[in-house]
N, C-alpha and C. Protein backbone atom coordinates (compact mmCIF):
# COMPACT_ATOMS: atom_id res chain seq x y z
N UNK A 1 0.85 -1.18 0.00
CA UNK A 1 0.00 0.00 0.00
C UNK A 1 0.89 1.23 0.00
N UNK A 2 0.69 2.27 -0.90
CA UNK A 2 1.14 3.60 -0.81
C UNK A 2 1.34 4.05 0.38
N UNK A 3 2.13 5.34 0.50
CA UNK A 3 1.79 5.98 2.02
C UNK A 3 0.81 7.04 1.61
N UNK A 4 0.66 7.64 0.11
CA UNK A 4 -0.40 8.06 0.26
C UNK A 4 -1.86 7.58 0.44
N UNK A 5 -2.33 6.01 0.21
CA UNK A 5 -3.32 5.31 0.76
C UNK A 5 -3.48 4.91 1.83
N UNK A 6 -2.07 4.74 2.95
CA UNK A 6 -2.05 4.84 3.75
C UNK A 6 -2.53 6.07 5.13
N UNK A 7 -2.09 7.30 4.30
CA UNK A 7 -2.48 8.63 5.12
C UNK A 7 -3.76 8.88 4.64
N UNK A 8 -4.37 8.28 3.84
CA UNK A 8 -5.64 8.58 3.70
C UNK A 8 -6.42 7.67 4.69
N UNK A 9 -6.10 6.55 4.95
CA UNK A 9 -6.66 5.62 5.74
C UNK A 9 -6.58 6.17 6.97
N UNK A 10 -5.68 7.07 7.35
CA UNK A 10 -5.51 7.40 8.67
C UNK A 10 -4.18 6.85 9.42
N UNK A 11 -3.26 6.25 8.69
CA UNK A 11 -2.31 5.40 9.33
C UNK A 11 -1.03 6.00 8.86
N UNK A 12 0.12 6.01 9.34
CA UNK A 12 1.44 6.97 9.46
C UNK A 12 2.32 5.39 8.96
N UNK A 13 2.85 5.87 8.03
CA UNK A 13 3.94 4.62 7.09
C UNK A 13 4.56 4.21 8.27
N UNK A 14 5.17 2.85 7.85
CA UNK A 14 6.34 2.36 10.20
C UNK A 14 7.28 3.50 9.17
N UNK A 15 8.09 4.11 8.23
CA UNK A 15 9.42 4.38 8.45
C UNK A 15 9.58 5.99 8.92
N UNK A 16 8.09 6.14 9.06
CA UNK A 16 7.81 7.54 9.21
C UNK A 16 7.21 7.71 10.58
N UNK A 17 7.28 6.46 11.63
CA UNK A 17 7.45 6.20 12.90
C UNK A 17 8.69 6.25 13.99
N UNK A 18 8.66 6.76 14.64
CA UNK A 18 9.81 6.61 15.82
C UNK A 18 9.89 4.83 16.20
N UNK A 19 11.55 4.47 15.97
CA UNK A 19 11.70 3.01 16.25
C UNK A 19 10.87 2.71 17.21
N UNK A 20 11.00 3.22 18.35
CA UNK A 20 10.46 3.14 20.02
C UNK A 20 8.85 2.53 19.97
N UNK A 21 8.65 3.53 18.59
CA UNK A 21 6.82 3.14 18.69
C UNK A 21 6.47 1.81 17.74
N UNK A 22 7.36 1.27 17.14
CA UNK A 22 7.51 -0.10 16.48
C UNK A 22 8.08 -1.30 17.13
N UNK A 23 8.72 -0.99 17.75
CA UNK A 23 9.47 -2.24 18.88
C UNK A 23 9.71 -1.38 20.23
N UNK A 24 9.03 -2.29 21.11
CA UNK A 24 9.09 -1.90 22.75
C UNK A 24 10.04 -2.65 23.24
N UNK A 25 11.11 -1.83 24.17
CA UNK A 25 11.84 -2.85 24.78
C UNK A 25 10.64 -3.00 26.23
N UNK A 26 11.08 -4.55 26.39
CA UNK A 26 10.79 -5.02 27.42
C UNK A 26 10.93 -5.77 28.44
N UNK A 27 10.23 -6.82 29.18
CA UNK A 27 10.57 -7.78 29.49
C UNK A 27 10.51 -9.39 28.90
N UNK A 28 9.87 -9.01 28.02
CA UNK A 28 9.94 -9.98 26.95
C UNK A 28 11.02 -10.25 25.90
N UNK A 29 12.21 -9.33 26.25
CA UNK A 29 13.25 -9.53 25.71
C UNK A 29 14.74 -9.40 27.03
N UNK A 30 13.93 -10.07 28.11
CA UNK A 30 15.01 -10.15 29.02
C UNK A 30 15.78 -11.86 29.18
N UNK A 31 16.50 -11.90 29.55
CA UNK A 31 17.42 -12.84 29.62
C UNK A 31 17.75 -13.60 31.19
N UNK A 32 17.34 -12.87 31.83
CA UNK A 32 17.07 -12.91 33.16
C UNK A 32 18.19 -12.61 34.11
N UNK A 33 19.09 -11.95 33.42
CA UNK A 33 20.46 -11.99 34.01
C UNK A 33 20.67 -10.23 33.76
N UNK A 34 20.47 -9.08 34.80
CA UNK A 34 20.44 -7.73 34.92
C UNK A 34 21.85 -7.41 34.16
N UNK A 35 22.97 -7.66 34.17
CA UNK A 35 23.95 -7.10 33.15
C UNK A 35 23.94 -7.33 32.04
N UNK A 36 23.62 -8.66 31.68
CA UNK A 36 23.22 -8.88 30.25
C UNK A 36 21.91 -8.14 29.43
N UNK A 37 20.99 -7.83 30.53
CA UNK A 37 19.91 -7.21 29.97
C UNK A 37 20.18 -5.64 29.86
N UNK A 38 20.74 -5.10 31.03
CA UNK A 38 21.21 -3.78 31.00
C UNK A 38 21.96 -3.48 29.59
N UNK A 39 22.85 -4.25 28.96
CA UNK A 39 23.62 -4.32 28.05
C UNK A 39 22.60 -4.62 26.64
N UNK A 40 21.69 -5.25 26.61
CA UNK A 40 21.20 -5.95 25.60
C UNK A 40 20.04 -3.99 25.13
N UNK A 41 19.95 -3.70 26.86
CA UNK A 41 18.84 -2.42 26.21
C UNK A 41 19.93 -1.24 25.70
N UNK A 42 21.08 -1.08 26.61
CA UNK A 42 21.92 -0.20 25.97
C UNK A 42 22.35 -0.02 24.79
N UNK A 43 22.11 -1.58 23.97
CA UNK A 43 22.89 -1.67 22.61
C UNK A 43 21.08 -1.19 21.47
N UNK A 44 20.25 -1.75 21.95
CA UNK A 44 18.83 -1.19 21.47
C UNK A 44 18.72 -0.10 21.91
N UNK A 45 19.21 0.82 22.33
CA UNK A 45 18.73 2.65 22.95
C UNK A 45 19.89 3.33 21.46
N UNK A 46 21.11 2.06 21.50
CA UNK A 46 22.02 3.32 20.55
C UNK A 46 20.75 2.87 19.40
N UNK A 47 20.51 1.44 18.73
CA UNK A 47 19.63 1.30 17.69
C UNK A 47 18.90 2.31 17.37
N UNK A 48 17.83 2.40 18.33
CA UNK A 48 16.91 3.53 18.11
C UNK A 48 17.43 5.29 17.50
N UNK A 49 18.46 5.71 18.09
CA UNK A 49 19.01 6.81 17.85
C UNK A 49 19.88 6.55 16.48
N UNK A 50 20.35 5.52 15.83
CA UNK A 50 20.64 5.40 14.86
C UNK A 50 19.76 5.37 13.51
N UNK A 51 18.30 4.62 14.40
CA UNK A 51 16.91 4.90 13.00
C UNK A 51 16.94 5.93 12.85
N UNK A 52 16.60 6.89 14.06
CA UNK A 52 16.54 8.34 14.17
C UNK A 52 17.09 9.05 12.67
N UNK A 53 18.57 8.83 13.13
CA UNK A 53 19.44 9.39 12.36
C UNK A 53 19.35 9.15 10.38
N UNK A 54 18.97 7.61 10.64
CA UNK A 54 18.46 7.35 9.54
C UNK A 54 17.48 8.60 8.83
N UNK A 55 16.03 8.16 9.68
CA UNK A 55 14.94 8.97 8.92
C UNK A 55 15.34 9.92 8.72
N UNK A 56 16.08 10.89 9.18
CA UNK A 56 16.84 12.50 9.64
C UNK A 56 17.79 12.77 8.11
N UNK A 57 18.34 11.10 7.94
CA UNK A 57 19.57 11.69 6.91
C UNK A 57 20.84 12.24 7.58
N UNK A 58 21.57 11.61 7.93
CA UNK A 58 22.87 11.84 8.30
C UNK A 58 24.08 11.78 7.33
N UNK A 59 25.14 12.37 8.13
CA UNK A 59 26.32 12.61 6.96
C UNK A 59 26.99 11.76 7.46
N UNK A 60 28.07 11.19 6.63
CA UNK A 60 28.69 9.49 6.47
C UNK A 60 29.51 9.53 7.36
N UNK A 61 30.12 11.32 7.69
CA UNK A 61 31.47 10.96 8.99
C UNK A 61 30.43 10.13 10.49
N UNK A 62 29.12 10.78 10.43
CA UNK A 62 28.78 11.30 11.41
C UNK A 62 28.68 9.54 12.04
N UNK A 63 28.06 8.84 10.61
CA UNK A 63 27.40 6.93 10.23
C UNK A 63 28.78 6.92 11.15
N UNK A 64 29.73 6.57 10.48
CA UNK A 64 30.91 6.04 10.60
C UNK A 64 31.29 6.20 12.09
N UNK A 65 31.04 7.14 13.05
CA UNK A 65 31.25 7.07 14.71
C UNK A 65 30.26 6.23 14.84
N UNK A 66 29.15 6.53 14.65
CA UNK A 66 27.91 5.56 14.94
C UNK A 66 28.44 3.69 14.61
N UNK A 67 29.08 3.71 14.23
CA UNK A 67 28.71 2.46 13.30
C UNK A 67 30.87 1.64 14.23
N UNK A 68 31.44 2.74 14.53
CA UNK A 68 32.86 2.53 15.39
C UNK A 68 32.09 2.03 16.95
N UNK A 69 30.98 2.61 17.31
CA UNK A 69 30.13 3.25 18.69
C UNK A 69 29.63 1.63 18.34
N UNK A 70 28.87 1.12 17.83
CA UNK A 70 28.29 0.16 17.97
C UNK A 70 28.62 -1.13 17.46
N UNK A 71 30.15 -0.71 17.18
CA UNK A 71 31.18 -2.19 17.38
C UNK A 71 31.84 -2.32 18.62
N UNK A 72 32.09 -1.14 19.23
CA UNK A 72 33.08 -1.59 20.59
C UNK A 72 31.81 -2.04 21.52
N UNK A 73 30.33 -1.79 21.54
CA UNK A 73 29.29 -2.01 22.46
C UNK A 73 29.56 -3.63 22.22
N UNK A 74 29.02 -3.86 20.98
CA UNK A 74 28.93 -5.44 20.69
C UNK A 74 29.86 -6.59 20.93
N UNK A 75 31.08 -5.36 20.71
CA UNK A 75 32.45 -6.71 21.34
C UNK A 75 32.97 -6.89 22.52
N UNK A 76 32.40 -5.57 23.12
CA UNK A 76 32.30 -6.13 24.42
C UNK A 76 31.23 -6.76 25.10
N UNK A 77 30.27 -6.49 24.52
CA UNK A 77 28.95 -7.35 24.99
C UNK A 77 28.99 -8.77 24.61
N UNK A 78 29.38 -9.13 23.47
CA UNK A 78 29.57 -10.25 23.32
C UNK A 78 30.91 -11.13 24.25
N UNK A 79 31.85 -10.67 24.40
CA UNK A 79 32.75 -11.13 25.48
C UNK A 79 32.36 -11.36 26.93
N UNK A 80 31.53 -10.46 27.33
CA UNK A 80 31.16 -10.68 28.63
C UNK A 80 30.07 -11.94 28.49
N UNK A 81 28.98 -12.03 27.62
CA UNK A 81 28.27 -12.50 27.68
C UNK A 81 28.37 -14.26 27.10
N UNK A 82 30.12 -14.71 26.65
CA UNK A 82 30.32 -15.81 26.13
C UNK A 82 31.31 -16.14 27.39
N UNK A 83 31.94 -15.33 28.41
CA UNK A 83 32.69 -16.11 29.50
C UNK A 83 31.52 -16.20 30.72
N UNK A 84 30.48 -15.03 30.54
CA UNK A 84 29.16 -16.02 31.52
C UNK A 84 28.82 -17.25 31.32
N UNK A 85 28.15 -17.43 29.73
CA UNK A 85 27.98 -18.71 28.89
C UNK A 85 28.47 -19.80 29.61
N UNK A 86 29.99 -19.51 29.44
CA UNK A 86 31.37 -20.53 29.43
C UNK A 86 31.22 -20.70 30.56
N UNK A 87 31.02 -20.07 31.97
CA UNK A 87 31.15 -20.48 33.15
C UNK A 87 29.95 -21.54 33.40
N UNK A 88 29.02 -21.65 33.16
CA UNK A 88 27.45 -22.17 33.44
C UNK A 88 27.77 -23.69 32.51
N UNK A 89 28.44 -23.44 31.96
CA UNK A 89 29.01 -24.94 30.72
C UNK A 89 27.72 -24.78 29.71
N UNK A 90 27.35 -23.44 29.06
CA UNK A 90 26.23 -23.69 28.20
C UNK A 90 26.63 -24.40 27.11
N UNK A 91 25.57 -25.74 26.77
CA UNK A 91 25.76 -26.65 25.58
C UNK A 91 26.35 -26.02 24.61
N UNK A 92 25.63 -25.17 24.03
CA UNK A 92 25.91 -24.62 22.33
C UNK A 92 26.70 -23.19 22.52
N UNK A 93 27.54 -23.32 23.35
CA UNK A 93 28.54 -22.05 23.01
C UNK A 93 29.18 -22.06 22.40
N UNK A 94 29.30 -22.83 21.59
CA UNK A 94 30.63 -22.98 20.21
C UNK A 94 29.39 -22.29 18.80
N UNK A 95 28.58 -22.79 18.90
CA UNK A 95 27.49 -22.14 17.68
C UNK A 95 27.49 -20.60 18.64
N UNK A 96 26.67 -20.09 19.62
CA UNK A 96 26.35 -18.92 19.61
C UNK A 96 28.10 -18.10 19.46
N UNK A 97 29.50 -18.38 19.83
CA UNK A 97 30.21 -17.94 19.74
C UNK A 97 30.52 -17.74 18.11
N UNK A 98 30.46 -18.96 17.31
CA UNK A 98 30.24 -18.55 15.89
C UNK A 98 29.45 -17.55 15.30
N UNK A 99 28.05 -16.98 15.84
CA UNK A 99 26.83 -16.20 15.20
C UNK A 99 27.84 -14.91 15.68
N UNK A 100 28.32 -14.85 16.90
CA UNK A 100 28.68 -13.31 17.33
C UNK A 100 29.75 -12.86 16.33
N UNK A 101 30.52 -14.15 16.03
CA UNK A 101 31.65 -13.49 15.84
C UNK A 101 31.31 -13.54 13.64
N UNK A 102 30.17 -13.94 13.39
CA UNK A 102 29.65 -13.44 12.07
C UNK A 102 28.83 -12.26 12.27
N UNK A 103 28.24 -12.03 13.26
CA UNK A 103 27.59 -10.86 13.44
C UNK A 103 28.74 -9.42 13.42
N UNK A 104 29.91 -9.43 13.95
CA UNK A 104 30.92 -8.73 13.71
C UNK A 104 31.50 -8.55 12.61
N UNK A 105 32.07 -10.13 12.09
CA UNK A 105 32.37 -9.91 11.00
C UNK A 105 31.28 -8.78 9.64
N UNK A 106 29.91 -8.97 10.11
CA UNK A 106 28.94 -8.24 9.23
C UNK A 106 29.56 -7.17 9.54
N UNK A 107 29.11 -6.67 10.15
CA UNK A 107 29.65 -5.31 10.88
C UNK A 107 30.69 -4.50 10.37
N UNK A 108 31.73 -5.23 10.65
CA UNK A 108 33.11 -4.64 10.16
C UNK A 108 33.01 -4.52 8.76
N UNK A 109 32.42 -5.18 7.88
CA UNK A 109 32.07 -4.94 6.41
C UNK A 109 31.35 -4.22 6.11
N UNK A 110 30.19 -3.17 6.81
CA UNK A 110 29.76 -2.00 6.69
C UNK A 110 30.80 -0.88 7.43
N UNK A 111 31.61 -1.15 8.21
CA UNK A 111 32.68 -0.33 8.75
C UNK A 111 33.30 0.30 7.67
N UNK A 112 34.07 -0.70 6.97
CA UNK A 112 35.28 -0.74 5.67
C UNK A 112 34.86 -0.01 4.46
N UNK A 113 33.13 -0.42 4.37
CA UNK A 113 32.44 0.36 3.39
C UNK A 113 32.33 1.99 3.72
N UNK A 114 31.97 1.92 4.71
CA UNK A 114 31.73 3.35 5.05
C UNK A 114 33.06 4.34 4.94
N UNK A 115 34.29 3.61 4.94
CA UNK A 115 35.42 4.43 5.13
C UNK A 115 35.72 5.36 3.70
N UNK A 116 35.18 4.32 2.44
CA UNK A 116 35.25 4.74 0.88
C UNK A 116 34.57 5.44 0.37
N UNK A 117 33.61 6.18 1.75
CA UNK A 117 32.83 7.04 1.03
C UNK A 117 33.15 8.67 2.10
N UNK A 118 32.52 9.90 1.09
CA UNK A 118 33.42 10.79 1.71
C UNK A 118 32.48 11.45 2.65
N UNK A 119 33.20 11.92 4.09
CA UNK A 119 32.48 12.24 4.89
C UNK A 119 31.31 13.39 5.49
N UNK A 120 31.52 14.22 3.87
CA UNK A 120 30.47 15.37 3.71
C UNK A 120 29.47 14.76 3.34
N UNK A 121 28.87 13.45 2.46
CA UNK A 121 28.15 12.88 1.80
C UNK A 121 26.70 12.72 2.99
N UNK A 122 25.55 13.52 2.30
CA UNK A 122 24.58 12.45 3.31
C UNK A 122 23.83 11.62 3.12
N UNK A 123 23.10 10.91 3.86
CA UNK A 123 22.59 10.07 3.70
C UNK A 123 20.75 10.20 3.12
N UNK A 124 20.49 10.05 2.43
CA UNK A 124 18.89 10.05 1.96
C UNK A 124 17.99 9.75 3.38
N UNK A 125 17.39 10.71 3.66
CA UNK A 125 17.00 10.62 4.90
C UNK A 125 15.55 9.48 4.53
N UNK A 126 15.45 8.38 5.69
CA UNK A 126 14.10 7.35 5.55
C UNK A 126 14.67 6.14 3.82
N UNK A 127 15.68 6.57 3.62
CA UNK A 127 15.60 5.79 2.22
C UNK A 127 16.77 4.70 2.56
N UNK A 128 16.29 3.49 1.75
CA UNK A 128 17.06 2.11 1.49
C UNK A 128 18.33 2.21 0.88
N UNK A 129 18.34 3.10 0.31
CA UNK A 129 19.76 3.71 -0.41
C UNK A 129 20.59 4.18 0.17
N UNK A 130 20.39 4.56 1.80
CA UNK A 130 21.45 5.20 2.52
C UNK A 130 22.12 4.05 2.66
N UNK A 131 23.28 4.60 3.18
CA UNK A 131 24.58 3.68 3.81
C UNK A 131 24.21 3.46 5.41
N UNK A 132 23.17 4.10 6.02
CA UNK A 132 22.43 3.93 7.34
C UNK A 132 21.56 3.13 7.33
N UNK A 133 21.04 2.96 6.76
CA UNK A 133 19.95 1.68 6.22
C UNK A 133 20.51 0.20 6.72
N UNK A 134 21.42 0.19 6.11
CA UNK A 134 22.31 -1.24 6.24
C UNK A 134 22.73 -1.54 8.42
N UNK A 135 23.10 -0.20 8.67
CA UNK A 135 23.22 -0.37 10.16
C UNK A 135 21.74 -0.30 10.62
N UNK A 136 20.91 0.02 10.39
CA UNK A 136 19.62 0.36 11.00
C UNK A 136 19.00 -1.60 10.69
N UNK A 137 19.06 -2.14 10.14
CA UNK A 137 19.10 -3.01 9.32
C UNK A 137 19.83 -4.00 10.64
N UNK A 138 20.91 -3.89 10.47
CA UNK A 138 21.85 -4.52 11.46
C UNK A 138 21.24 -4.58 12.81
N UNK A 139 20.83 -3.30 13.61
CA UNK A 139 20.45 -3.61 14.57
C UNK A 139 18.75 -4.04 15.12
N UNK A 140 18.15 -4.25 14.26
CA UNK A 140 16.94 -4.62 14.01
C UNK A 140 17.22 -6.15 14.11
N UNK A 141 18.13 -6.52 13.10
CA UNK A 141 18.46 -8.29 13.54
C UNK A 141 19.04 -8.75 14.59
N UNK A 142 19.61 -7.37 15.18
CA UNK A 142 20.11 -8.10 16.81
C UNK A 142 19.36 -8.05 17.44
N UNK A 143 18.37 -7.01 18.14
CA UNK A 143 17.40 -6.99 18.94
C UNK A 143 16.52 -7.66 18.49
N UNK A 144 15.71 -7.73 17.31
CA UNK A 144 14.74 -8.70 17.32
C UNK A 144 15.24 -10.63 16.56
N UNK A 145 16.19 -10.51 15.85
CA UNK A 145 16.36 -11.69 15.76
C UNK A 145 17.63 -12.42 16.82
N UNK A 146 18.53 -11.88 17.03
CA UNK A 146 19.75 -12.17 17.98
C UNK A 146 19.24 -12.39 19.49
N UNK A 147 18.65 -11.53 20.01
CA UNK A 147 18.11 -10.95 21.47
C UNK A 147 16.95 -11.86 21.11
N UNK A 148 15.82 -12.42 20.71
CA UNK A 148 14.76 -13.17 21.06
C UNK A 148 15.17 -14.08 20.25
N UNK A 149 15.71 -14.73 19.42
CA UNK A 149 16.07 -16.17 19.36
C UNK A 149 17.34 -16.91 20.10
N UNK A 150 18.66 -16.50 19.60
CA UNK A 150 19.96 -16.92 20.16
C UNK A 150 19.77 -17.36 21.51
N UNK A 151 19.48 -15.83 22.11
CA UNK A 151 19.90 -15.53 23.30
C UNK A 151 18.90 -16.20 24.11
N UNK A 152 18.18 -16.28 23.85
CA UNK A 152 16.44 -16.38 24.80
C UNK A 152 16.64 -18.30 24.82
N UNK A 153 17.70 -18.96 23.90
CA UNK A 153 17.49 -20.26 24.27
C UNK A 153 18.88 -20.31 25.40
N UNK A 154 19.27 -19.65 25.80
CA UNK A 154 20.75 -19.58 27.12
C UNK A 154 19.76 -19.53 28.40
N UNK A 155 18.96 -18.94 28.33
CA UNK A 155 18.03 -18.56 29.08
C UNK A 155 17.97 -18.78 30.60
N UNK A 156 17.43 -20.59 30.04
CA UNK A 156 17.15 -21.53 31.52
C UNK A 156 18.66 -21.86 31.73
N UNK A 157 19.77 -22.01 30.74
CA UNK A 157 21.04 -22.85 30.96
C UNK A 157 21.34 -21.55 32.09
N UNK A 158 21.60 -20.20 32.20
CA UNK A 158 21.84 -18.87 32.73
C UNK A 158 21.59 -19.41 33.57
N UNK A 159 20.19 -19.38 34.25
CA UNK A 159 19.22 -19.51 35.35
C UNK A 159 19.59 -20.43 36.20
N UNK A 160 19.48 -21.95 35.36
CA UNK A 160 20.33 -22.75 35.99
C UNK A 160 21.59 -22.70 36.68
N UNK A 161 22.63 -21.66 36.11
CA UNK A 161 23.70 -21.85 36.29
C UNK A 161 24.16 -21.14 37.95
N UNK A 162 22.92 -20.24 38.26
CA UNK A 162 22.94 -19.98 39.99
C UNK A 162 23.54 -18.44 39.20
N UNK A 163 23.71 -17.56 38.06
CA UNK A 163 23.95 -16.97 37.31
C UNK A 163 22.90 -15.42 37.18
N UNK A 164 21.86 -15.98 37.47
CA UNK A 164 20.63 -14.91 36.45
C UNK A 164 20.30 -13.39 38.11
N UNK A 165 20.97 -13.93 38.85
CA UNK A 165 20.73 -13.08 39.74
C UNK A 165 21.97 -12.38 40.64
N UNK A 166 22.62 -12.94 40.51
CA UNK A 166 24.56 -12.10 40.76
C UNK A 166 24.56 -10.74 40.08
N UNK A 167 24.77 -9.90 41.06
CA UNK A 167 25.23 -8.57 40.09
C UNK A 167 26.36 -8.48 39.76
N UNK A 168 26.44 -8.09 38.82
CA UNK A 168 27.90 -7.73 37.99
C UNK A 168 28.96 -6.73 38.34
N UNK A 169 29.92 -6.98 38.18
CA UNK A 169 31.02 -6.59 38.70
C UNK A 169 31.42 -4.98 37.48
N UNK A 170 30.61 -4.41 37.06
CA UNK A 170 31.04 -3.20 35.67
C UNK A 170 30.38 -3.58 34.86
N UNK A 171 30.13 -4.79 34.73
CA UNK A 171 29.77 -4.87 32.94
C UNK A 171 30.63 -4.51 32.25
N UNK A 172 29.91 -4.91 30.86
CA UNK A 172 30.95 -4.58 29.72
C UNK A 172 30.52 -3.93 28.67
């Protein structure tokens, strides 16, 4: 459907929505373990401010911190969250340690891209054609596919592990 059949209907296109009002963080995307979750919303709060930036149209230097900003979150989130794993003896930490470290590898390949382009350039604000698209993109599959599939089967192994209720020493 158009968005102009859409605004006639009365309904606002999702890309012409605030992320926030399309995906709620909640408790339905908790893990049961307060640093991991603290971490899991911190890395969905930069998401959101990166759609932002999307719909807005940003300039490529600006992507490119954004996109440095939400590799050091992830590699350290992912480190903390694979020597918890490792302590609890979760079964499949050799697969979820593989997804993270392809989930990076993605990452770093919109990094490398972004470097070849010049940093006055902006981005088509709301459009598929930006070079923000692809990170907006990115973090949409972590929070909703990474964060409620991967993670959400560690869950009970966490829980089990005498784990889901220890507070954390900093986080990461």
């Amino acid at each position: 459907m158009s968005s102009t059949n859409q605004e006639s209907l009365g309904r606002t296109p999702p890309q012409d929505q605030p992320i926030k009002q399309l995906i709620q963080w909640g408790d339905h995307l908790s893990v049961g373990h307060p640093g991991i979750d603290a971490q899991h919303k911190e890395i969905y709060e930069f998401g959101a401010e990166i759609y932002e930036s999307w719909r807005d149209g940003v300039r490529v230097g600006e992507l490119r911190i954004a996109a440095d900003r939400l590799w050091e979150l992830l590699r350290a989130h992912f480190l903390y969250e694979e020597r918890l794993l490792a302590g609890v003896g979760y079964a499949d930490l050799k697969q979820h340690v593989a997804e993270h470290r392809s989930m990076l590898k993605e990452l770093q390949g919109m990094r490398e891209h972004f470097e070849t382009l010049s940093d006055d350039d902006d981005s088509p604000g709301g459009s598929v054609l930006s070079p923000n698209w692809s990170v907006m993109q990115f973090i949409l599959g972590f929070s909703l596919g990474h964060v409620m599939t991967s993670d959400m089967n560690y869950r009970q192994s966490l829980m089990a592990g005498g784990k889901a209720t220890r507070p954390t020493a900093g986080g990461a």
